[in-house]
PDB file of N, CA and C in Angstrom:
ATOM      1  N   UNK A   1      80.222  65.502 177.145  1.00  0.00           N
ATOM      2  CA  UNK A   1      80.203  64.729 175.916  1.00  0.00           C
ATOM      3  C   UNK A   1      80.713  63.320 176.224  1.00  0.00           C
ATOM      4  N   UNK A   2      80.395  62.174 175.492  1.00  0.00           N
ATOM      5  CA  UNK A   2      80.224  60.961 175.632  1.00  0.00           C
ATOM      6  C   UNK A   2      81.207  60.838 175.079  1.00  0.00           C
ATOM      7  N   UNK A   3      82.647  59.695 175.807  1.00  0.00           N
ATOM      8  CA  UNK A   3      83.618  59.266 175.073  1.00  0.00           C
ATOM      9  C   UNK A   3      83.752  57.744 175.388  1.00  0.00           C
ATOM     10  N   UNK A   4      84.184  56.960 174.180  1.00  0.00           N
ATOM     11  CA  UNK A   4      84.642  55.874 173.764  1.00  0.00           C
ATOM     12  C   UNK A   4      85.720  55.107 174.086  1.00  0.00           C
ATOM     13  N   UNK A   5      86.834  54.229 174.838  1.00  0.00           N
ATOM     14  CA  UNK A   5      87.522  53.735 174.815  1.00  0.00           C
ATOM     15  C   UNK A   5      87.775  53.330 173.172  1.00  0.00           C
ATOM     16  N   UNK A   6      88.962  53.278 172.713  1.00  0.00           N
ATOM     17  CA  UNK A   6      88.668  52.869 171.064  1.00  0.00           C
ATOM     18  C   UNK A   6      90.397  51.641 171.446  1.00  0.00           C
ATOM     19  N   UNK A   7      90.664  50.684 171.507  1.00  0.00           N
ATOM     20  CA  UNK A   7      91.740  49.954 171.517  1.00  0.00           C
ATOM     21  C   UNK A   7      91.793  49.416 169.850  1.00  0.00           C
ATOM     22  N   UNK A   8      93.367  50.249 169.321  1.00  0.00           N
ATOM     23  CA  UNK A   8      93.232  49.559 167.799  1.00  0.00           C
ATOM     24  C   UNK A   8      94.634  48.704 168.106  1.00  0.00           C
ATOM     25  N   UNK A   9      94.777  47.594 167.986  1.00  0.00           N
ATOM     26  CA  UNK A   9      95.438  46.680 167.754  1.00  0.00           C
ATOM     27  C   UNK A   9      96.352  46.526 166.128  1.00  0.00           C
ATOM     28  N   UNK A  10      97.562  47.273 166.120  1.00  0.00           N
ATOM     29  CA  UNK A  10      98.161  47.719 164.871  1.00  0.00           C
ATOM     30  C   UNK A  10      99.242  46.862 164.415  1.00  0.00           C
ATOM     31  N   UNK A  11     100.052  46.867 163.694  1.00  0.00           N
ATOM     32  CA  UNK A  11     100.897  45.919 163.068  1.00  0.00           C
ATOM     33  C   UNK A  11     101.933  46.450 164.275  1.00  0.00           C
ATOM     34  N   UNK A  12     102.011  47.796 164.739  1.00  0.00           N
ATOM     35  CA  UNK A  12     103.380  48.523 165.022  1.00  0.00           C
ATOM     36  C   UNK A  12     102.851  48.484 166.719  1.00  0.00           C
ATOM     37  N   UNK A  13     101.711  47.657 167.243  1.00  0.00           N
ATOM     38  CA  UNK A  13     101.339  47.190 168.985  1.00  0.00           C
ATOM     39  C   UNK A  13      99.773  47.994 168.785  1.00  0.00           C
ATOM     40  N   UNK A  14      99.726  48.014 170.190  1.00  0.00           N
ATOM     41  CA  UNK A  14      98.261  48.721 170.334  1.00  0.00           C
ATOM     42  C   UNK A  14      98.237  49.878 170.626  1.00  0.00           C
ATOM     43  N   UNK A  15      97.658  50.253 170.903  1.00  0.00           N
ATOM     44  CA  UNK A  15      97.049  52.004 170.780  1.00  0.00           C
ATOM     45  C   UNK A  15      95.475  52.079 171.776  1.00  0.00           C
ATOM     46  N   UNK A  16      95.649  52.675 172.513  1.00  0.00           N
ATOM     47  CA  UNK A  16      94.664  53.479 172.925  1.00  0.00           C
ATOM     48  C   UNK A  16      94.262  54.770 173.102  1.00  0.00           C
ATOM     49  N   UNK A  17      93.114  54.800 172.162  1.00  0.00           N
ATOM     50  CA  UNK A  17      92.707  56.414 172.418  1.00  0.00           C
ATOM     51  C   UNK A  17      90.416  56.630 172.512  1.00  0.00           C
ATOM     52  N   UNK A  18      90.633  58.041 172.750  1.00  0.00           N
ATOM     53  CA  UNK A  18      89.321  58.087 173.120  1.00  0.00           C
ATOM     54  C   UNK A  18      88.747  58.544 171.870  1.00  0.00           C
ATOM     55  N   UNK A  19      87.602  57.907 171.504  1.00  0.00           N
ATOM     56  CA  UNK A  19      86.649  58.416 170.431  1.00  0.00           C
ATOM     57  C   UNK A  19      85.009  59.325 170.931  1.00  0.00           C
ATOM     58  N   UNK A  20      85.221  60.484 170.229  1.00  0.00           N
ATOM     59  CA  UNK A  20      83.938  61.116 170.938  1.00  0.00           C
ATOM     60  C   UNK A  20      82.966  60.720 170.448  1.00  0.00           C
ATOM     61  N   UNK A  21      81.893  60.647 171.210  1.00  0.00           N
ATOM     62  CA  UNK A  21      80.516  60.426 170.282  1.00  0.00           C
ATOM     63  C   UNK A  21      80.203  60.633 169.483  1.00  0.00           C
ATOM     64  N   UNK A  22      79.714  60.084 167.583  1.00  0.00           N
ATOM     65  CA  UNK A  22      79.460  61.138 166.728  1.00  0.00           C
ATOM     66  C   UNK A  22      81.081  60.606 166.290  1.00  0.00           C
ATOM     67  N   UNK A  23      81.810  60.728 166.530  1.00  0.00           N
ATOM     68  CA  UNK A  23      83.653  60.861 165.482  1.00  0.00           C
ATOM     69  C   UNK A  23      83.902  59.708 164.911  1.00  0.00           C
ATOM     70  N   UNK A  24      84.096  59.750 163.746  1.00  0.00           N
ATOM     71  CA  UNK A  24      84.502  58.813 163.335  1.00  0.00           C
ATOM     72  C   UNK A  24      85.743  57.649 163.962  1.00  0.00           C
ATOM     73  N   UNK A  25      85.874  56.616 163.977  1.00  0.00           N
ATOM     74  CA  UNK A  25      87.320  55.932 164.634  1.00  0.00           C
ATOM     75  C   UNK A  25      88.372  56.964 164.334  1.00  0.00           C
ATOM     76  N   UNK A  26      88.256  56.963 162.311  1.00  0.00           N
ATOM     77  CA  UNK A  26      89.871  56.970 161.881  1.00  0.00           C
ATOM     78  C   UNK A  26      89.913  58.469 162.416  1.00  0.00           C
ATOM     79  N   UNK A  27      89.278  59.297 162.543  1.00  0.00           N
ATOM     80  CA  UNK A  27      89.473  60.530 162.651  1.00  0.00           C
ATOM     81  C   UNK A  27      90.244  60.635 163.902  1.00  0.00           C
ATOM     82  N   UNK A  28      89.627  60.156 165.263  1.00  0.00           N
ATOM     83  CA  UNK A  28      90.003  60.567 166.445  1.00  0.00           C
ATOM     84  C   UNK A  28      91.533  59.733 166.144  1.00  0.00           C
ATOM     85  N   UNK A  29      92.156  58.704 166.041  1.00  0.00           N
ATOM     86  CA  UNK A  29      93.250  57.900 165.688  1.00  0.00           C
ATOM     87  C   UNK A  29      93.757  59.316 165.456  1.00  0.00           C
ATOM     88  N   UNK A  30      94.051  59.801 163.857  1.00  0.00           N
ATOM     89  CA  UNK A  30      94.630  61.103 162.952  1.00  0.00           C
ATOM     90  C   UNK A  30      94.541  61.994 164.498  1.00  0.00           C
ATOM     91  N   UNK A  31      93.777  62.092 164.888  1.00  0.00           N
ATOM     92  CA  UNK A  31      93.877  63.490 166.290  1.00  0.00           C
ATOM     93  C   UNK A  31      94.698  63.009 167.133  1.00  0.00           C
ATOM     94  N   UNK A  32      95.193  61.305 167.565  1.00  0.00           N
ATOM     95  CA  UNK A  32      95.896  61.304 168.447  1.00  0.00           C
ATOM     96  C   UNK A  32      97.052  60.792 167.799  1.00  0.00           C
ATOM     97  N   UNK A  33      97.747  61.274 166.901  1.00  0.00           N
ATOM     98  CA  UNK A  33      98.706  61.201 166.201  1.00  0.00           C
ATOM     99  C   UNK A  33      98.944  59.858 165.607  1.00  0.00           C
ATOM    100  N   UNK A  34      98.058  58.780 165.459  1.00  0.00           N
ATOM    101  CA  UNK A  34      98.156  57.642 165.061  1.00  0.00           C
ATOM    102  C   UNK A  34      97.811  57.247 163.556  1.00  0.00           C
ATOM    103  N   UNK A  35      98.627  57.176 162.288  1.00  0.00           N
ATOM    104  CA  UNK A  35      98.497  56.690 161.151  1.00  0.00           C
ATOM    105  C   UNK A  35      98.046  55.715 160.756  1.00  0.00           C
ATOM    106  N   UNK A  36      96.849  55.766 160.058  1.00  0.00           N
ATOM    107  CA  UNK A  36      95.904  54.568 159.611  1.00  0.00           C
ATOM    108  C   UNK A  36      95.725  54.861 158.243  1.00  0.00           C
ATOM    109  N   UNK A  37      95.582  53.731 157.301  1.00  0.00           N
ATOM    110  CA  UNK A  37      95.295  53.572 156.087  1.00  0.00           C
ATOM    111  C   UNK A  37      94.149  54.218 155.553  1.00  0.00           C
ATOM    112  N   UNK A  38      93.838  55.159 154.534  1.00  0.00           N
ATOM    113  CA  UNK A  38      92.291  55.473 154.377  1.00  0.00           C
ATOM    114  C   UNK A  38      92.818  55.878 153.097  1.00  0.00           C
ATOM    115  N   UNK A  39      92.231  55.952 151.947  1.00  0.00           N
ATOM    116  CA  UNK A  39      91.680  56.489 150.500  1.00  0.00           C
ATOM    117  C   UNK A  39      90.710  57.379 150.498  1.00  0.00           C
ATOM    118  N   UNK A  40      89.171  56.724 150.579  1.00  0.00           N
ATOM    119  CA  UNK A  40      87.927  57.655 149.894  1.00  0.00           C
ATOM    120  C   UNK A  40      87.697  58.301 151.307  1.00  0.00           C
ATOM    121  N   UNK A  41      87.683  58.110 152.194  1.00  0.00           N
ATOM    122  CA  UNK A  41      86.739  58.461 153.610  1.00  0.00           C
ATOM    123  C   UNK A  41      85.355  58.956 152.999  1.00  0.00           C
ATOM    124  N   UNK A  42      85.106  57.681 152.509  1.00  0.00           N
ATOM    125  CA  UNK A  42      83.443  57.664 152.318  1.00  0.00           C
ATOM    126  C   UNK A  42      83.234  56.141 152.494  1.00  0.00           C
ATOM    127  N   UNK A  43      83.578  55.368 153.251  1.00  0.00           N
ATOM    128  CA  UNK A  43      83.357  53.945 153.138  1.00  0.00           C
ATOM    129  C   UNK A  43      83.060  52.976 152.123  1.00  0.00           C
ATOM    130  N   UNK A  44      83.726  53.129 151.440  1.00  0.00           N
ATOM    131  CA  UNK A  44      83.730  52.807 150.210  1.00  0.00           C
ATOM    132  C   UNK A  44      84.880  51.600 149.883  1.00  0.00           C
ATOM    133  N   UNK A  45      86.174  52.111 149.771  1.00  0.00           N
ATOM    134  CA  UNK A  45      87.158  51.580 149.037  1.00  0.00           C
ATOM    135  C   UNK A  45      87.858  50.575 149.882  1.00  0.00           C
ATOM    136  N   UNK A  46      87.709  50.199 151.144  1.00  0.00           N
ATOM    137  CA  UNK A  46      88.165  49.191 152.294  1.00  0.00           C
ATOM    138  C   UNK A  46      89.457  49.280 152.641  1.00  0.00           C
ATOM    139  N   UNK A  47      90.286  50.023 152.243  1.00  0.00           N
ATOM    140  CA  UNK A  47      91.632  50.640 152.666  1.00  0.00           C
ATOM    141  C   UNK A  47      91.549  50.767 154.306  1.00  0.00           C
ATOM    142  N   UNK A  48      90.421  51.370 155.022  1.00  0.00           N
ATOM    143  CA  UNK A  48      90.629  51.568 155.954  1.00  0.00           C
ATOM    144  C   UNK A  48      89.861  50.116 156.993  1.00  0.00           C
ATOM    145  N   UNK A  49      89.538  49.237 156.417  1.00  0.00           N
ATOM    146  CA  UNK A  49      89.300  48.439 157.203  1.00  0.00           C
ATOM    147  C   UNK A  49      89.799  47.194 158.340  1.00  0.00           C
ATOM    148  N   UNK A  50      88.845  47.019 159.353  1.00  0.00           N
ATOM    149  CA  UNK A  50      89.146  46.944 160.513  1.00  0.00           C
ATOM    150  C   UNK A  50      88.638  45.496 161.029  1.00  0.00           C
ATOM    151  N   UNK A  51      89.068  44.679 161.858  1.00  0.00           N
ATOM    152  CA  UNK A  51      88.233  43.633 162.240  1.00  0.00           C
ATOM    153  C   UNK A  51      87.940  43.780 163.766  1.00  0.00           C
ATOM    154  N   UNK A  52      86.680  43.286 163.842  1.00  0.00           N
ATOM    155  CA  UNK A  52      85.894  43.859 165.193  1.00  0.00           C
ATOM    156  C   UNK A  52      86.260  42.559 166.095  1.00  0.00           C
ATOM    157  N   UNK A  53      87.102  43.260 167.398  1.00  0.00           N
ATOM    158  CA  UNK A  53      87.416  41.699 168.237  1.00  0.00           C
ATOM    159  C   UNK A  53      86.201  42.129 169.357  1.00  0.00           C
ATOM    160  N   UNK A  54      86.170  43.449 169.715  1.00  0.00           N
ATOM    161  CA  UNK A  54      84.751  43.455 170.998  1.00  0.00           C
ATOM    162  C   UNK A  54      84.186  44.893 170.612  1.00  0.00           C
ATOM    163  N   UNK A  55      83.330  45.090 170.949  1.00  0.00           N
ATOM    164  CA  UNK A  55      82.552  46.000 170.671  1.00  0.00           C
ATOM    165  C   UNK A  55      81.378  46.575 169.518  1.00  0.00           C
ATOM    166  N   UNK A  56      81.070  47.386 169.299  1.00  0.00           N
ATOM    167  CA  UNK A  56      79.914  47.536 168.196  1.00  0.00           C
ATOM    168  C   UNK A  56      79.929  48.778 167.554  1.00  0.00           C
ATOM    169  N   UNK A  57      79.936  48.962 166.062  1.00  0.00           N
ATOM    170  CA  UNK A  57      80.187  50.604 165.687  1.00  0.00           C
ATOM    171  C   UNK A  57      78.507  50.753 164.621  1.00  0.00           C
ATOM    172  N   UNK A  58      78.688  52.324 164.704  1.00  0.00           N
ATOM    173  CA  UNK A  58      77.528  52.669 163.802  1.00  0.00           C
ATOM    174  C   UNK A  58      78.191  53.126 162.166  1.00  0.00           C
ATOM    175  N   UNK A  59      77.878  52.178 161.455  1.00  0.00           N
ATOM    176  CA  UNK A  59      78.740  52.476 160.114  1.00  0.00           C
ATOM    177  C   UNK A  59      77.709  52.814 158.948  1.00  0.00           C
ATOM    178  N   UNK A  60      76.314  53.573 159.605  1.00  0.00           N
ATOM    179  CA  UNK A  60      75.608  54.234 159.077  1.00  0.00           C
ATOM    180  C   UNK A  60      76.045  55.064 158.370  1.00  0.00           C
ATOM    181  N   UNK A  61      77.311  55.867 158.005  1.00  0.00           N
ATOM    182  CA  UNK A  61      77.659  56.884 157.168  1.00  0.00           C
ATOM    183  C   UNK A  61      78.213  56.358 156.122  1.00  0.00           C
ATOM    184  N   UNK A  62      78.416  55.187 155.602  1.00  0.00           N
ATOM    185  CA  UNK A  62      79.875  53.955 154.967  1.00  0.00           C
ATOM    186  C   UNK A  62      78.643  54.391 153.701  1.00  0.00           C
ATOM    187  N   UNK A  63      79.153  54.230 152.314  1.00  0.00           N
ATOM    188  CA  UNK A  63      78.723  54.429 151.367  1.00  0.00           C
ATOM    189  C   UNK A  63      78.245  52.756 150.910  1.00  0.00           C
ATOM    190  N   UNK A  64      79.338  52.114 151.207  1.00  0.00           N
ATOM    191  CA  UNK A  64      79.353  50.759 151.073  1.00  0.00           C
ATOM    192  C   UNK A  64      80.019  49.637 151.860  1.00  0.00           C
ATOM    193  N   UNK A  65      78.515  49.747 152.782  1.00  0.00           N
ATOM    194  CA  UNK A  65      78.679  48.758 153.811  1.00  0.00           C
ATOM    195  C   UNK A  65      77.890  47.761 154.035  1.00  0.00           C
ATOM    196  N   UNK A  66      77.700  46.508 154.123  1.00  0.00           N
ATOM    197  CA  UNK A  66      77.165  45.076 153.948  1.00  0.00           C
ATOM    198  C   UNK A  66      76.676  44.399 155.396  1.00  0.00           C
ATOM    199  N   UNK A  67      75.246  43.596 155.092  1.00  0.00           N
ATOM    200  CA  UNK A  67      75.143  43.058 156.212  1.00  0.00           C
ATOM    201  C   UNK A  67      76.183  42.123 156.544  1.00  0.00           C
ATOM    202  N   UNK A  68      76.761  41.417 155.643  1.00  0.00           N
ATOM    203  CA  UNK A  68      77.327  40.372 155.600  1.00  0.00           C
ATOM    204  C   UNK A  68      78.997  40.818 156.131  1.00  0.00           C
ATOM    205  N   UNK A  69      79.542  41.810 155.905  1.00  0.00           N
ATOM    206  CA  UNK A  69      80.593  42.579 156.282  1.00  0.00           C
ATOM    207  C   UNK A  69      80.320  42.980 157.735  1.00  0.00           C
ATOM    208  N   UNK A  70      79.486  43.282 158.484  1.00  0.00           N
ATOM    209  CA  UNK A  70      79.256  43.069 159.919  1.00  0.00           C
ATOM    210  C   UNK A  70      79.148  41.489 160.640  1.00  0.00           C
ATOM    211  N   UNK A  71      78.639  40.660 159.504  1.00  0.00           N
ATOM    212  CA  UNK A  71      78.558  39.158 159.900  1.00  0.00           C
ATOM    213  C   UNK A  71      79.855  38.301 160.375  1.00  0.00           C
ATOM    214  N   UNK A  72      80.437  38.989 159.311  1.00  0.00           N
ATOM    215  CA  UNK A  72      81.792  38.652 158.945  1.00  0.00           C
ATOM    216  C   UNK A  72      83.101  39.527 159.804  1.00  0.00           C
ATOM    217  N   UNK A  73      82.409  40.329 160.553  1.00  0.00           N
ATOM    218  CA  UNK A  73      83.478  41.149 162.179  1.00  0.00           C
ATOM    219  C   UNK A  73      84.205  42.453 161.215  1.00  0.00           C
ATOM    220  N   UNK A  74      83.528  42.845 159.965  1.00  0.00           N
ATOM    221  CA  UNK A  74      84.757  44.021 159.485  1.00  0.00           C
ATOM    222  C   UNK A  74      83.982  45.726 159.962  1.00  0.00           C
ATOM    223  N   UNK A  75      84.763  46.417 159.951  1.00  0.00           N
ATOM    224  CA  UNK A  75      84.203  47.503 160.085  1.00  0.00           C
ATOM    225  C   UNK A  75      85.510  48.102 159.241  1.00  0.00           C
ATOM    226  N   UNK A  76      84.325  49.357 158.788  1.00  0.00           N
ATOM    227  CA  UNK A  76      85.207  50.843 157.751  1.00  0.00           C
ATOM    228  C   UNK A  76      85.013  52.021 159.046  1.00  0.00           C
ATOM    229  N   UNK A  77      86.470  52.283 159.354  1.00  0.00           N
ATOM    230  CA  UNK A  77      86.288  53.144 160.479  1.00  0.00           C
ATOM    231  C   UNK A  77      86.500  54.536 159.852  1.00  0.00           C
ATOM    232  N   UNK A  78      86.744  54.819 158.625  1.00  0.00           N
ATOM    233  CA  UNK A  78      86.962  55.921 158.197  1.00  0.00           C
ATOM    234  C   UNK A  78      85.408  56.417 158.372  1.00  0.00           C
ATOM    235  N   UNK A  79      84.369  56.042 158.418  1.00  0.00           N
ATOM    236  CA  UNK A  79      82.895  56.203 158.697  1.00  0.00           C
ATOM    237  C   UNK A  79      82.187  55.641 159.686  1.00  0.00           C
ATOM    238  N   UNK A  80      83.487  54.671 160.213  1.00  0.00           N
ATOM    239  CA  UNK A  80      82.455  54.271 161.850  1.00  0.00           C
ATOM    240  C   UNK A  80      82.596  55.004 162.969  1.00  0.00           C
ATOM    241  N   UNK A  81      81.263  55.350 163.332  1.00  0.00           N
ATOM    242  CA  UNK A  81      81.457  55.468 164.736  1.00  0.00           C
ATOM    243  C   UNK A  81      81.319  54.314 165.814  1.00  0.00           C
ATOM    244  N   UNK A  82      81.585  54.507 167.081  1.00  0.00           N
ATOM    245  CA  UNK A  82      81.806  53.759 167.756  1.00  0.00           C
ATOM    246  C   UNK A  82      80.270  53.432 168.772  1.00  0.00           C
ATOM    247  N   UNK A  83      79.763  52.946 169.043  1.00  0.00           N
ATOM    248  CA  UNK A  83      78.423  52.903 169.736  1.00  0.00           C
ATOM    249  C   UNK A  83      78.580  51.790 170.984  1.00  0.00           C
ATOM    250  N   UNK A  84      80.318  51.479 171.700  1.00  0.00           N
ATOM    251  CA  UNK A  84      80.484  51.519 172.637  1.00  0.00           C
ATOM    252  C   UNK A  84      81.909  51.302 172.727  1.00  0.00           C
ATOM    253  N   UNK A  85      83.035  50.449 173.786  1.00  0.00           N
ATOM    254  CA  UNK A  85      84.120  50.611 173.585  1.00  0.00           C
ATOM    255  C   UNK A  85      84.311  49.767 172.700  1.00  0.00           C
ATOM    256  N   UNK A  86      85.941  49.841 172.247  1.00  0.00           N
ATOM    257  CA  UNK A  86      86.131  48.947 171.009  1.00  0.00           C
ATOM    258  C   UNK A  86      87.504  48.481 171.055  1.00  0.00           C
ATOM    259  N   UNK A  87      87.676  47.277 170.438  1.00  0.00           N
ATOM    260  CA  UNK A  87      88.658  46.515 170.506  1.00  0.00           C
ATOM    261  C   UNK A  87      88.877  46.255 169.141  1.00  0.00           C
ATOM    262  N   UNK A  88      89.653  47.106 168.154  1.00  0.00           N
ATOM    263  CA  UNK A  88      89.559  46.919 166.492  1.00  0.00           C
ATOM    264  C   UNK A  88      90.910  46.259 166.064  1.00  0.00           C
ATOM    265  N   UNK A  89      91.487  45.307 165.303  1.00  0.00           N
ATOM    266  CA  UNK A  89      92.502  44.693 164.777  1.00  0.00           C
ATOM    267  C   UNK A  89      92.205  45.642 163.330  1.00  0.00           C
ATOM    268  N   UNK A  90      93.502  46.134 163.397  1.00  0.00           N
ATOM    269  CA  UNK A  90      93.562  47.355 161.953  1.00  0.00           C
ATOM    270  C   UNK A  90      94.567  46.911 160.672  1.00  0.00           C
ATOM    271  N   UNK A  91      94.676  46.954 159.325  1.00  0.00           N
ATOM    272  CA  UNK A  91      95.163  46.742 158.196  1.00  0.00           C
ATOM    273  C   UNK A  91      94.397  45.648 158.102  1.00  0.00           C
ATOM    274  N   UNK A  92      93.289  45.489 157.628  1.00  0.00           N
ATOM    275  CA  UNK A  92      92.607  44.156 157.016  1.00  0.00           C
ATOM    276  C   UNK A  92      92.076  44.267 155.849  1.00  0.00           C
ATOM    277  N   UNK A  93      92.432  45.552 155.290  1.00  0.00           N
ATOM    278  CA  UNK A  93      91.962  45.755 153.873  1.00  0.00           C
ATOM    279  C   UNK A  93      91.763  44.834 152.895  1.00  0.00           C
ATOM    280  N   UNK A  94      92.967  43.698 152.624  1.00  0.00           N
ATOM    281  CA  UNK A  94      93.339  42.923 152.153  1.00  0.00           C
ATOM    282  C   UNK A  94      92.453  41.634 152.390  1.00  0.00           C
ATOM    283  N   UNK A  95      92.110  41.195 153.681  1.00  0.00           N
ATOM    284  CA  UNK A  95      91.358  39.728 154.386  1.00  0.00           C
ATOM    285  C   UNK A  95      90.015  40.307 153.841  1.00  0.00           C
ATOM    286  N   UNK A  96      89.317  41.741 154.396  1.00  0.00           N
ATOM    287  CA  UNK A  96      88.082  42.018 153.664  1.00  0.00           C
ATOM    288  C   UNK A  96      87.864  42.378 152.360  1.00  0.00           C
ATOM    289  N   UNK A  97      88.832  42.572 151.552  1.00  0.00           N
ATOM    290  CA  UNK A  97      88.299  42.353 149.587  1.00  0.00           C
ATOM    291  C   UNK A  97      88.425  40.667 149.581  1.00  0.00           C
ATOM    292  N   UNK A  98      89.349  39.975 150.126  1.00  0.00           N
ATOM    293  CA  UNK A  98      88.867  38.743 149.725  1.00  0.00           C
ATOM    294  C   UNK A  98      87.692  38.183 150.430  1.00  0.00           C
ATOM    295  N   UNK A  99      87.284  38.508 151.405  1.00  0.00           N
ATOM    296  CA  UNK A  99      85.969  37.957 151.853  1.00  0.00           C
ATOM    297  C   UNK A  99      84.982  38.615 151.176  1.00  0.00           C
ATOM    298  N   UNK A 100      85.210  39.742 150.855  1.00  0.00           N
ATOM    299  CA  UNK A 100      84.244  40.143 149.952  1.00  0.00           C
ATOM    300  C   UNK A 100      84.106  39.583 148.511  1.00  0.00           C
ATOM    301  N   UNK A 101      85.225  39.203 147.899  1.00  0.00           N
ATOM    302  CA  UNK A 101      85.414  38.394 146.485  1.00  0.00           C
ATOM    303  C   UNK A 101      84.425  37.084 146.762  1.00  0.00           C
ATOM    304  N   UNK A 102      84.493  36.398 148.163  1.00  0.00           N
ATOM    305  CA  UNK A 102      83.553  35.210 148.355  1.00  0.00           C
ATOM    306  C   UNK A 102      82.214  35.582 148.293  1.00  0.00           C
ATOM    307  N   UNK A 103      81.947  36.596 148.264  1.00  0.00           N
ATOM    308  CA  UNK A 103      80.078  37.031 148.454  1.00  0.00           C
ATOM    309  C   UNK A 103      79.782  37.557 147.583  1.00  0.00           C
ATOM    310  N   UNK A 104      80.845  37.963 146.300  1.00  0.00           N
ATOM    311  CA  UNK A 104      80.314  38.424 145.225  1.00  0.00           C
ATOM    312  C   UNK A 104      79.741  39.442 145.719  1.00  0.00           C
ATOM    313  N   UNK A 105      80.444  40.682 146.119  1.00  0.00           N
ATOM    314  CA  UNK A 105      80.037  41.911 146.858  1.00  0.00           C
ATOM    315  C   UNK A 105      81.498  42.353 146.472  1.00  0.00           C
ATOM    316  N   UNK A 106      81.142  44.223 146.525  1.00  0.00           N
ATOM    317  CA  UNK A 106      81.522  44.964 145.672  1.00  0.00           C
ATOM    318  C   UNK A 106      83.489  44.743 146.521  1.00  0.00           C
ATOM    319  N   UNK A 107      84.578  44.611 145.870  1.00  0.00           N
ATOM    320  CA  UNK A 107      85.902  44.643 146.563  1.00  0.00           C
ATOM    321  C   UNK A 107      86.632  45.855 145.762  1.00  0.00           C
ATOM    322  N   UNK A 108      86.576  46.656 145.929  1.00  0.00           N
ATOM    323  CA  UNK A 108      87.777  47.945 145.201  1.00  0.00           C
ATOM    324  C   UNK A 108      89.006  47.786 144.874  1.00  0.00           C
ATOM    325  N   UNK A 109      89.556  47.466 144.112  1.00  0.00           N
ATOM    326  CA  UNK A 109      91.075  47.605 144.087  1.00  0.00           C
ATOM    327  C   UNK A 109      91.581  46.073 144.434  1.00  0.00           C
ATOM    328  N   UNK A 110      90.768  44.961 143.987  1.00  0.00           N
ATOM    329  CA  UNK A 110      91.358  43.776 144.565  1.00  0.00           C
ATOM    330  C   UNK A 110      91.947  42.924 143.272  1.00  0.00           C
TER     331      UNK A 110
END
């Protein structure tokens, strides 16, 4: 089985762990004992969002996910997978409802 380098860059340092092919980020994080922000885990509510410093995820499962929110470097890892290694800056919940408030695109809880 195919695994991921996943580097999340956290308020509390970095973290490295492996994401399997197919797993969501936040999930494998929760498996390697690492606490991350999440609400709906349906990509939805941006609690769990992430800013992309290298790499590329498949956020095909996100209920509500934007071209412009990939334009813009965010990813919802509670529904991303990873589609190579990754270098994620984590708690941005906050930077992505307001970038989302600029696009007049949907912000939950802002």
């Amino acid at each position: 089985m195919q695994t991921f380098l996943v580097t999340l860059e956290t308020p509390d340092g970095p973290h490295s762990i492996e994401c399997r092919d197919g797993e969501f980020v936040w999930n494998a994080a929760a498996r390697a004992g690492i606490q991350l922000p999440a609400i709906c885990h349906q990509g939805r509510c941006l609690t769990c969002a992430c800013q992309i410093l290298e790499g590329e995820l498949d956020q095909s499962a996100s209920a509500s996910y934007f071209p412009e929110d990939l334009e813009a470097g965010y990813a919802l890892i509670c529904t991303g997978r990873p589609r190579s290694n990754l270098v994620l800056r984590t708690h941005q919940q906050w930077a992505m409802r307001a970038y989302r408030k600029t696009r007049r695109l949907p912000a939950p809880y802002s």
